[in-house]
PDB file of N, CA and C in Angstrom:
ATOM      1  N   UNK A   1       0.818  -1.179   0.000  1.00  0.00           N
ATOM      2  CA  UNK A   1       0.000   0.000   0.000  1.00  0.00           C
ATOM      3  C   UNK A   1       0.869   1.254   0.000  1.00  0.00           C
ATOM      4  N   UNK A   2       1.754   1.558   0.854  1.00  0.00           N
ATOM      5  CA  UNK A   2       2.336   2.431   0.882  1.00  0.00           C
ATOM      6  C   UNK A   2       3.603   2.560  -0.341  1.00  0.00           C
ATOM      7  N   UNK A   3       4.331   1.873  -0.837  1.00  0.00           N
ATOM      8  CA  UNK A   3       4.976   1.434  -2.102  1.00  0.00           C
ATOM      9  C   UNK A   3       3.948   2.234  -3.477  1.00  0.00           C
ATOM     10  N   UNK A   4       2.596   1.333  -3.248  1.00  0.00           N
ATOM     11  CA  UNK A   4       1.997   2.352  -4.478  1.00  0.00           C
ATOM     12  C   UNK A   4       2.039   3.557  -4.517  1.00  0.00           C
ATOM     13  N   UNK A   5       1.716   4.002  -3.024  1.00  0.00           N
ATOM     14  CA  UNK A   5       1.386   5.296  -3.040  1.00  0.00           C
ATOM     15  C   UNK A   5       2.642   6.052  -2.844  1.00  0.00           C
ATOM     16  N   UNK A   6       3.838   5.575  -2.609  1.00  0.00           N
ATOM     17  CA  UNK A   6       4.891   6.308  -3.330  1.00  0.00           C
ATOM     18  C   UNK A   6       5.385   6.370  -4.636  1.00  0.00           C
ATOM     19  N   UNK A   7       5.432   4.916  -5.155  1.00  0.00           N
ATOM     20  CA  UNK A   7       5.354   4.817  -7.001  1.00  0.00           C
ATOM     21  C   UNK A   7       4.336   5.838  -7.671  1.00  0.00           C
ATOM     22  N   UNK A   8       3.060   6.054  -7.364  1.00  0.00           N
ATOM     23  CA  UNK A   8       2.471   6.951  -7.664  1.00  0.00           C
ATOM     24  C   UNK A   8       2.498   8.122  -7.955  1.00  0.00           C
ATOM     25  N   UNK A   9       3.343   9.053  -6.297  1.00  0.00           N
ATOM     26  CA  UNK A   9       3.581   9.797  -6.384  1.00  0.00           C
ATOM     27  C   UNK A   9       4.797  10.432  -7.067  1.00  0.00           C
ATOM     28  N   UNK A  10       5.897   9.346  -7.046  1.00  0.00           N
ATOM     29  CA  UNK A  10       6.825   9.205  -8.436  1.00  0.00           C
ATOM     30  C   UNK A  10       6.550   9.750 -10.269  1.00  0.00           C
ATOM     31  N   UNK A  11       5.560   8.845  -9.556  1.00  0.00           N
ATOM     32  CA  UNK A  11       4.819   8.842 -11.658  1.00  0.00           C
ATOM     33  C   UNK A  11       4.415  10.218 -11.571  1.00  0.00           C
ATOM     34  N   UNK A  12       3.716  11.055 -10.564  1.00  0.00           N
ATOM     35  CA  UNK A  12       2.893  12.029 -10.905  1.00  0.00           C
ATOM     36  C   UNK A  12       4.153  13.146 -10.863  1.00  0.00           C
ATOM     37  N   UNK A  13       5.269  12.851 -10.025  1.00  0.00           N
ATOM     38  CA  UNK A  13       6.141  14.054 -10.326  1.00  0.00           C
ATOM     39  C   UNK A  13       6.859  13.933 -11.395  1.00  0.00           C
ATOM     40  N   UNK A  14       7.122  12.928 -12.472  1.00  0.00           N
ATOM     41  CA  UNK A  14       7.799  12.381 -13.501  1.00  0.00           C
ATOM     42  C   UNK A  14       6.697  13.523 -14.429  1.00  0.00           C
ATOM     43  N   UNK A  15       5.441  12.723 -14.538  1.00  0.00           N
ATOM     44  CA  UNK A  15       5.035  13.580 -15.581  1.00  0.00           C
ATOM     45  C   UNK A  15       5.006  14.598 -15.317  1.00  0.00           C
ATOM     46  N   UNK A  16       4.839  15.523 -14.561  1.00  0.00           N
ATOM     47  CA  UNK A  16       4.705  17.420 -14.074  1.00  0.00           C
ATOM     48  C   UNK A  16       5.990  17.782 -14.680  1.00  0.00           C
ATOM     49  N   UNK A  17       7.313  17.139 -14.564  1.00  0.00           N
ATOM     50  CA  UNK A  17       8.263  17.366 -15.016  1.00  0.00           C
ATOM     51  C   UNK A  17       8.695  17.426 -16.543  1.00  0.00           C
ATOM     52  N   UNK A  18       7.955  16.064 -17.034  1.00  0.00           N
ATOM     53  CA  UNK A  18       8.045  15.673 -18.674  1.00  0.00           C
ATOM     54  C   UNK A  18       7.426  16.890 -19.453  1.00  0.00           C
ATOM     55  N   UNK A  19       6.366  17.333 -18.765  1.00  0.00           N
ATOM     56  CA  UNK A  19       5.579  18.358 -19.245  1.00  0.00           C
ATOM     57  C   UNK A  19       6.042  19.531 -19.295  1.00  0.00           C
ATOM     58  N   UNK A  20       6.747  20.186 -18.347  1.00  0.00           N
ATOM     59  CA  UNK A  20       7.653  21.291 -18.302  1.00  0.00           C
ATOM     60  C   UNK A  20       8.854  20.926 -19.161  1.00  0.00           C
ATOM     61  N   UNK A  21       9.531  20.050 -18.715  1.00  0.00           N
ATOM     62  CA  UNK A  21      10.772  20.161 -20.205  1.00  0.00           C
ATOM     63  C   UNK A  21      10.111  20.393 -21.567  1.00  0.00           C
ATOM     64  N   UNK A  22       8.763  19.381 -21.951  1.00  0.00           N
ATOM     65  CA  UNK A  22       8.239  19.446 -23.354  1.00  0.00           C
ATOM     66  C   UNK A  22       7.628  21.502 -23.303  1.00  0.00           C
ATOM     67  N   UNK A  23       7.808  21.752 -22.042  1.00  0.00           N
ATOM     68  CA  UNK A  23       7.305  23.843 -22.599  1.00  0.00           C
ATOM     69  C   UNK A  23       8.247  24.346 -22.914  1.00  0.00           C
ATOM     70  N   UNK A  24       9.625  23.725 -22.096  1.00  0.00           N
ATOM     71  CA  UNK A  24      10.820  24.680 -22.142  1.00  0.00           C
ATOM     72  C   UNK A  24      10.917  24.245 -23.568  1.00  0.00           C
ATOM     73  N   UNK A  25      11.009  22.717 -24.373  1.00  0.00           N
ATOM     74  CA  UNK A  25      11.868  22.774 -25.636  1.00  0.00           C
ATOM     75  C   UNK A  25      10.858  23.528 -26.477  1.00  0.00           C
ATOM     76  N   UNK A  26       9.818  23.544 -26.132  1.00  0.00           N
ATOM     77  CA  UNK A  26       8.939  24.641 -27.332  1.00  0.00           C
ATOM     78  C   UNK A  26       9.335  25.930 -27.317  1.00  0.00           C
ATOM     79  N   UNK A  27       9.722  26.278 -26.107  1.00  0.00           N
ATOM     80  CA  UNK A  27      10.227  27.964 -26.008  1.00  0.00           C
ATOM     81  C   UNK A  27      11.216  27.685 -26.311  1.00  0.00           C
ATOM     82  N   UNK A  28      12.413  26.790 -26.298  1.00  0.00           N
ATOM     83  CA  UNK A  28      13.872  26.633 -27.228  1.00  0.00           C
ATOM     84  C   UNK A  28      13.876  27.080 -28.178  1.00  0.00           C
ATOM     85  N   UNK A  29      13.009  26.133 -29.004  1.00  0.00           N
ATOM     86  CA  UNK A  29      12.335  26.027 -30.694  1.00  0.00           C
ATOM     87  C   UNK A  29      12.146  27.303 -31.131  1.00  0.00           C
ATOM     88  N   UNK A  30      11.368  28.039 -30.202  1.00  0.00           N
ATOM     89  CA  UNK A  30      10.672  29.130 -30.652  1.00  0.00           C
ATOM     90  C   UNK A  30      11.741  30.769 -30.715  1.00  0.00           C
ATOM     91  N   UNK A  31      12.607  30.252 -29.689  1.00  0.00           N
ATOM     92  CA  UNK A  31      13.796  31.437 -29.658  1.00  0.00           C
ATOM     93  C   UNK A  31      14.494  30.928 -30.716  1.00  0.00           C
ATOM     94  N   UNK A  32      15.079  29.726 -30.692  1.00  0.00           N
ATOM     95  CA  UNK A  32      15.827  29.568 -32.012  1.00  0.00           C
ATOM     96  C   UNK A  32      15.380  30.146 -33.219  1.00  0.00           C
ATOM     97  N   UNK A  33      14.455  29.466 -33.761  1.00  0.00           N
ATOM     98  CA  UNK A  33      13.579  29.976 -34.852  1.00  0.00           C
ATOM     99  C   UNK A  33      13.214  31.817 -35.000  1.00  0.00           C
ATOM    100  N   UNK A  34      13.155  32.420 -33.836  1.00  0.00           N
ATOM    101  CA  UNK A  34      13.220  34.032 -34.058  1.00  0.00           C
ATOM    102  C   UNK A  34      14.341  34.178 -33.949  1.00  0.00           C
ATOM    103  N   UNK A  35      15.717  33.758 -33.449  1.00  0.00           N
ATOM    104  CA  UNK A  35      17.245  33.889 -33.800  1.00  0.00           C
ATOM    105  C   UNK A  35      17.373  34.239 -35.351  1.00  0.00           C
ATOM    106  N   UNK A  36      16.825  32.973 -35.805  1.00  0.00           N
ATOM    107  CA  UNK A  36      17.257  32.760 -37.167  1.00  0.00           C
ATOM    108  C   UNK A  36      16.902  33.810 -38.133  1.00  0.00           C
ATOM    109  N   UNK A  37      14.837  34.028 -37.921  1.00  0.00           N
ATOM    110  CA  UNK A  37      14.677  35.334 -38.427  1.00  0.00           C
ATOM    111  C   UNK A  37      15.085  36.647 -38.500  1.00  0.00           C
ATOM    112  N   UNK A  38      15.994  36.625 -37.192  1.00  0.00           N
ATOM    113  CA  UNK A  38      16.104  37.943 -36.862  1.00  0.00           C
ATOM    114  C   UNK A  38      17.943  38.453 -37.763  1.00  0.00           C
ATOM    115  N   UNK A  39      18.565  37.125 -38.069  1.00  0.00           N
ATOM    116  CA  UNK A  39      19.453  37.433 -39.045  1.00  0.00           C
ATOM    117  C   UNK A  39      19.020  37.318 -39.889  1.00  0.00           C
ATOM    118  N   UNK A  40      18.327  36.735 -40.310  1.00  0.00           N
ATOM    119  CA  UNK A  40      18.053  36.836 -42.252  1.00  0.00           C
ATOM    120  C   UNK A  40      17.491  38.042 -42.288  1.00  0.00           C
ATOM    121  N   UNK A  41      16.858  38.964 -41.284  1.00  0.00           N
ATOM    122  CA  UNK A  41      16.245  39.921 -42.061  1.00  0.00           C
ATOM    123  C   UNK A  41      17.046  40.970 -41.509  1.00  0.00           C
ATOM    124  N   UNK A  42      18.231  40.853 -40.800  1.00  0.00           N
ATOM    125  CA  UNK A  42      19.546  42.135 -40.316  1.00  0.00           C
ATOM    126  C   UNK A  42      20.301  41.592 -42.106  1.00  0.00           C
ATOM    127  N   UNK A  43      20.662  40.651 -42.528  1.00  0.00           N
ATOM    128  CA  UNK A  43      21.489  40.568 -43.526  1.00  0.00           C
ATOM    129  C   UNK A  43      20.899  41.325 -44.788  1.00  0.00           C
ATOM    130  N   UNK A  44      18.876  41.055 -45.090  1.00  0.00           N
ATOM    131  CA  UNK A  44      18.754  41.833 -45.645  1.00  0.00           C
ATOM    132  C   UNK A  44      18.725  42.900 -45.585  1.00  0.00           C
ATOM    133  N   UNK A  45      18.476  43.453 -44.939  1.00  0.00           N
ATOM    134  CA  UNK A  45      18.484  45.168 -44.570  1.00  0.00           C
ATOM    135  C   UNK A  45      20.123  45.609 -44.734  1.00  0.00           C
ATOM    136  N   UNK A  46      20.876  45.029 -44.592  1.00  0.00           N
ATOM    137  CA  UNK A  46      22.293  45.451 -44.828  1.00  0.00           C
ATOM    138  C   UNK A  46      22.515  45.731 -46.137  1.00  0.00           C
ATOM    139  N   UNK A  47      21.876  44.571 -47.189  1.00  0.00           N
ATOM    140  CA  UNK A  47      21.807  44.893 -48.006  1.00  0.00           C
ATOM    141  C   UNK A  47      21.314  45.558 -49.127  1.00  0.00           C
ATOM    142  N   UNK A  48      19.887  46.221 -48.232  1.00  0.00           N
ATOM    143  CA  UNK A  48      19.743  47.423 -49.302  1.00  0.00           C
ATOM    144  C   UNK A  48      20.177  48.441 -48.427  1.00  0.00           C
ATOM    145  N   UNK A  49      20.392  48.673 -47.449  1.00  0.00           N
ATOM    146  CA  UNK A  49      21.480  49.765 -46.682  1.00  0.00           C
ATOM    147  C   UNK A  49      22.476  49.904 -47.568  1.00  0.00           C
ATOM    148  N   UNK A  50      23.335  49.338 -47.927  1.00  0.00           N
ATOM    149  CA  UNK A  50      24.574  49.371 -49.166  1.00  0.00           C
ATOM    150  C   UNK A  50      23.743  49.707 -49.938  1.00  0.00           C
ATOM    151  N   UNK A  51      22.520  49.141 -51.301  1.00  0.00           N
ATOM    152  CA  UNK A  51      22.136  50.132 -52.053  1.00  0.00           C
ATOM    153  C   UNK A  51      21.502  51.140 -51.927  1.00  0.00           C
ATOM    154  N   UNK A  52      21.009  51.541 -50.846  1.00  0.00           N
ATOM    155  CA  UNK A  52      20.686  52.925 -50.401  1.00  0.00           C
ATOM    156  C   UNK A  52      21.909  53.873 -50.457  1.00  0.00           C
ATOM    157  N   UNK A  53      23.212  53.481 -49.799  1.00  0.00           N
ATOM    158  CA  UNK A  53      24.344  54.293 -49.811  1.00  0.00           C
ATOM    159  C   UNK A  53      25.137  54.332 -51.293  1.00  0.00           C
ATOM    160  N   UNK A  54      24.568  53.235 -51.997  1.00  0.00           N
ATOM    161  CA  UNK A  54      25.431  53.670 -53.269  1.00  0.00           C
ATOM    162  C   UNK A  54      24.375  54.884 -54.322  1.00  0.00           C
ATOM    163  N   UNK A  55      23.625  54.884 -53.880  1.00  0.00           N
ATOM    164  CA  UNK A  55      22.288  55.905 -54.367  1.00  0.00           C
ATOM    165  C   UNK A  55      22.548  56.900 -53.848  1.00  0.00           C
ATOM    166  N   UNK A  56      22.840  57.501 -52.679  1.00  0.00           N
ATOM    167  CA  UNK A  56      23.287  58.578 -52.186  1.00  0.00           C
ATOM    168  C   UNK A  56      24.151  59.342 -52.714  1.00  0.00           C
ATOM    169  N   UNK A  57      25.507  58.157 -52.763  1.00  0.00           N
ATOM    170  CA  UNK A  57      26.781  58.625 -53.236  1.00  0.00           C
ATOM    171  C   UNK A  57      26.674  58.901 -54.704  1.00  0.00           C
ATOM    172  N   UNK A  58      25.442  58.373 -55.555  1.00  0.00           N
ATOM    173  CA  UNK A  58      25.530  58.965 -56.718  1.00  0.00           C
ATOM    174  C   UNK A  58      24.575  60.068 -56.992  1.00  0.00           C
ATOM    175  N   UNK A  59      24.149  60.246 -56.235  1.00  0.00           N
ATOM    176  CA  UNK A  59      23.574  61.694 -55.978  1.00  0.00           C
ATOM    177  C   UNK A  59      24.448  62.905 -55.670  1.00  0.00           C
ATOM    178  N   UNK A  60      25.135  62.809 -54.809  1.00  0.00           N
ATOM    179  CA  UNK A  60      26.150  64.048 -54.381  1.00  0.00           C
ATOM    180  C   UNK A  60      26.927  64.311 -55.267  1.00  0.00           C
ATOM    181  N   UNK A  61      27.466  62.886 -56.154  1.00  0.00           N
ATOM    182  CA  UNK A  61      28.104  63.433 -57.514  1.00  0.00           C
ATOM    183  C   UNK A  61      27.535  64.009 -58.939  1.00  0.00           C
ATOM    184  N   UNK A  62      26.417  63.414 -58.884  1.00  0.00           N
ATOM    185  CA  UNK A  62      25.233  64.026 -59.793  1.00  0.00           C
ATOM    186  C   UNK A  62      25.217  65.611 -59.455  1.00  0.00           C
ATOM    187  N   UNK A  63      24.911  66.100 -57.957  1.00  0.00           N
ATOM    188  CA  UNK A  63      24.660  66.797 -57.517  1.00  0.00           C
ATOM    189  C   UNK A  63      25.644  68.139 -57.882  1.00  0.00           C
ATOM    190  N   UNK A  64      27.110  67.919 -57.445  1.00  0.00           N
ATOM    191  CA  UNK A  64      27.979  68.147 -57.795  1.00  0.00           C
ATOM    192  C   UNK A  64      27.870  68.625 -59.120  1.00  0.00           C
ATOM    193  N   UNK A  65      28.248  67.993 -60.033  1.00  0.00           N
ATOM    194  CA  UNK A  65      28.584  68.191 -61.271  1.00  0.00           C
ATOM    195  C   UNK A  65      27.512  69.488 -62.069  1.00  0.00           C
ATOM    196  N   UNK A  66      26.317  69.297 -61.192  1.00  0.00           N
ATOM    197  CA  UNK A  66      25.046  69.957 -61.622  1.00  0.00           C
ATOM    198  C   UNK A  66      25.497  71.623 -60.849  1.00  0.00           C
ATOM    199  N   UNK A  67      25.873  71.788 -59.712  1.00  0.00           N
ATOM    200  CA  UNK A  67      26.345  72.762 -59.604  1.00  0.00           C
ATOM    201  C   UNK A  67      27.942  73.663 -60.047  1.00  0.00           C
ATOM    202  N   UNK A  68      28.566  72.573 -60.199  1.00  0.00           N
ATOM    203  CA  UNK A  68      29.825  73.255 -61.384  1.00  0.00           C
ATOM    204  C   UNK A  68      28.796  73.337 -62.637  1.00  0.00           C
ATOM    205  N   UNK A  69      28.155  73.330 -63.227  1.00  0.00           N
ATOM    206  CA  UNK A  69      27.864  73.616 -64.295  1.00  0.00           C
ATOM    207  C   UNK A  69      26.758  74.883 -64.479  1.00  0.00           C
ATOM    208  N   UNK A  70      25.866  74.930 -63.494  1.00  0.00           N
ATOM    209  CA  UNK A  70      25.130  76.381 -63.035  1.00  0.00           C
ATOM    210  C   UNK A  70      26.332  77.514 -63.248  1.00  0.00           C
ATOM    211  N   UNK A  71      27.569  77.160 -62.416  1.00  0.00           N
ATOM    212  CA  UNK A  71      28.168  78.013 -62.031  1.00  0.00           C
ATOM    213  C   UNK A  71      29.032  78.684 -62.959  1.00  0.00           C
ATOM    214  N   UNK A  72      29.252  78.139 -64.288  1.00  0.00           N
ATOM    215  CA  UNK A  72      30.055  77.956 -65.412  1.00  0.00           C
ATOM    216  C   UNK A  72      29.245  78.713 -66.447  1.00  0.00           C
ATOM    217  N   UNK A  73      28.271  79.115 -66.717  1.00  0.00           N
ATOM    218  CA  UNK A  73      27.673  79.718 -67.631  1.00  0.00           C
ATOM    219  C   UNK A  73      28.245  80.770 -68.451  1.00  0.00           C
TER     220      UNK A  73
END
């Protein structure tokens, strides 16, 4: 009698436990997985950051050239 009712209480803290590891690996999963998103979309943004800055830089020279030539008349 008393054997069961410690095996029992075994089993019932086994599963309370199984159940919490199976939340933590879902919240693992779930940080991993926004890890991952969160570089693929820093790598893209880098990369139109670079074509944003090469657009710039051909602006100021555009820009440039447009005012030596006002100035030249």
């Amino acid at each position: 009698m008393a054997v069961e009712t410690v095996s029992t209480g075994i089993g019932d803290v086994i599963k309370l436990v199984g159940g919490l590891a199976l939340w933590l690996q879902a919240l693992g999963i779930i940080v991993v997985l926004w890890i991952v998103f969160e570089i693929i979309m820093l790598s893209l943004n880098l990369k139109r950051m670079r074509e944003v800055y090469a657009i710039k830089k051909d602006m100021k020279r555009i820009e440039a050239k447009i005012d030596k030539i006002l100035r030249n008349p």
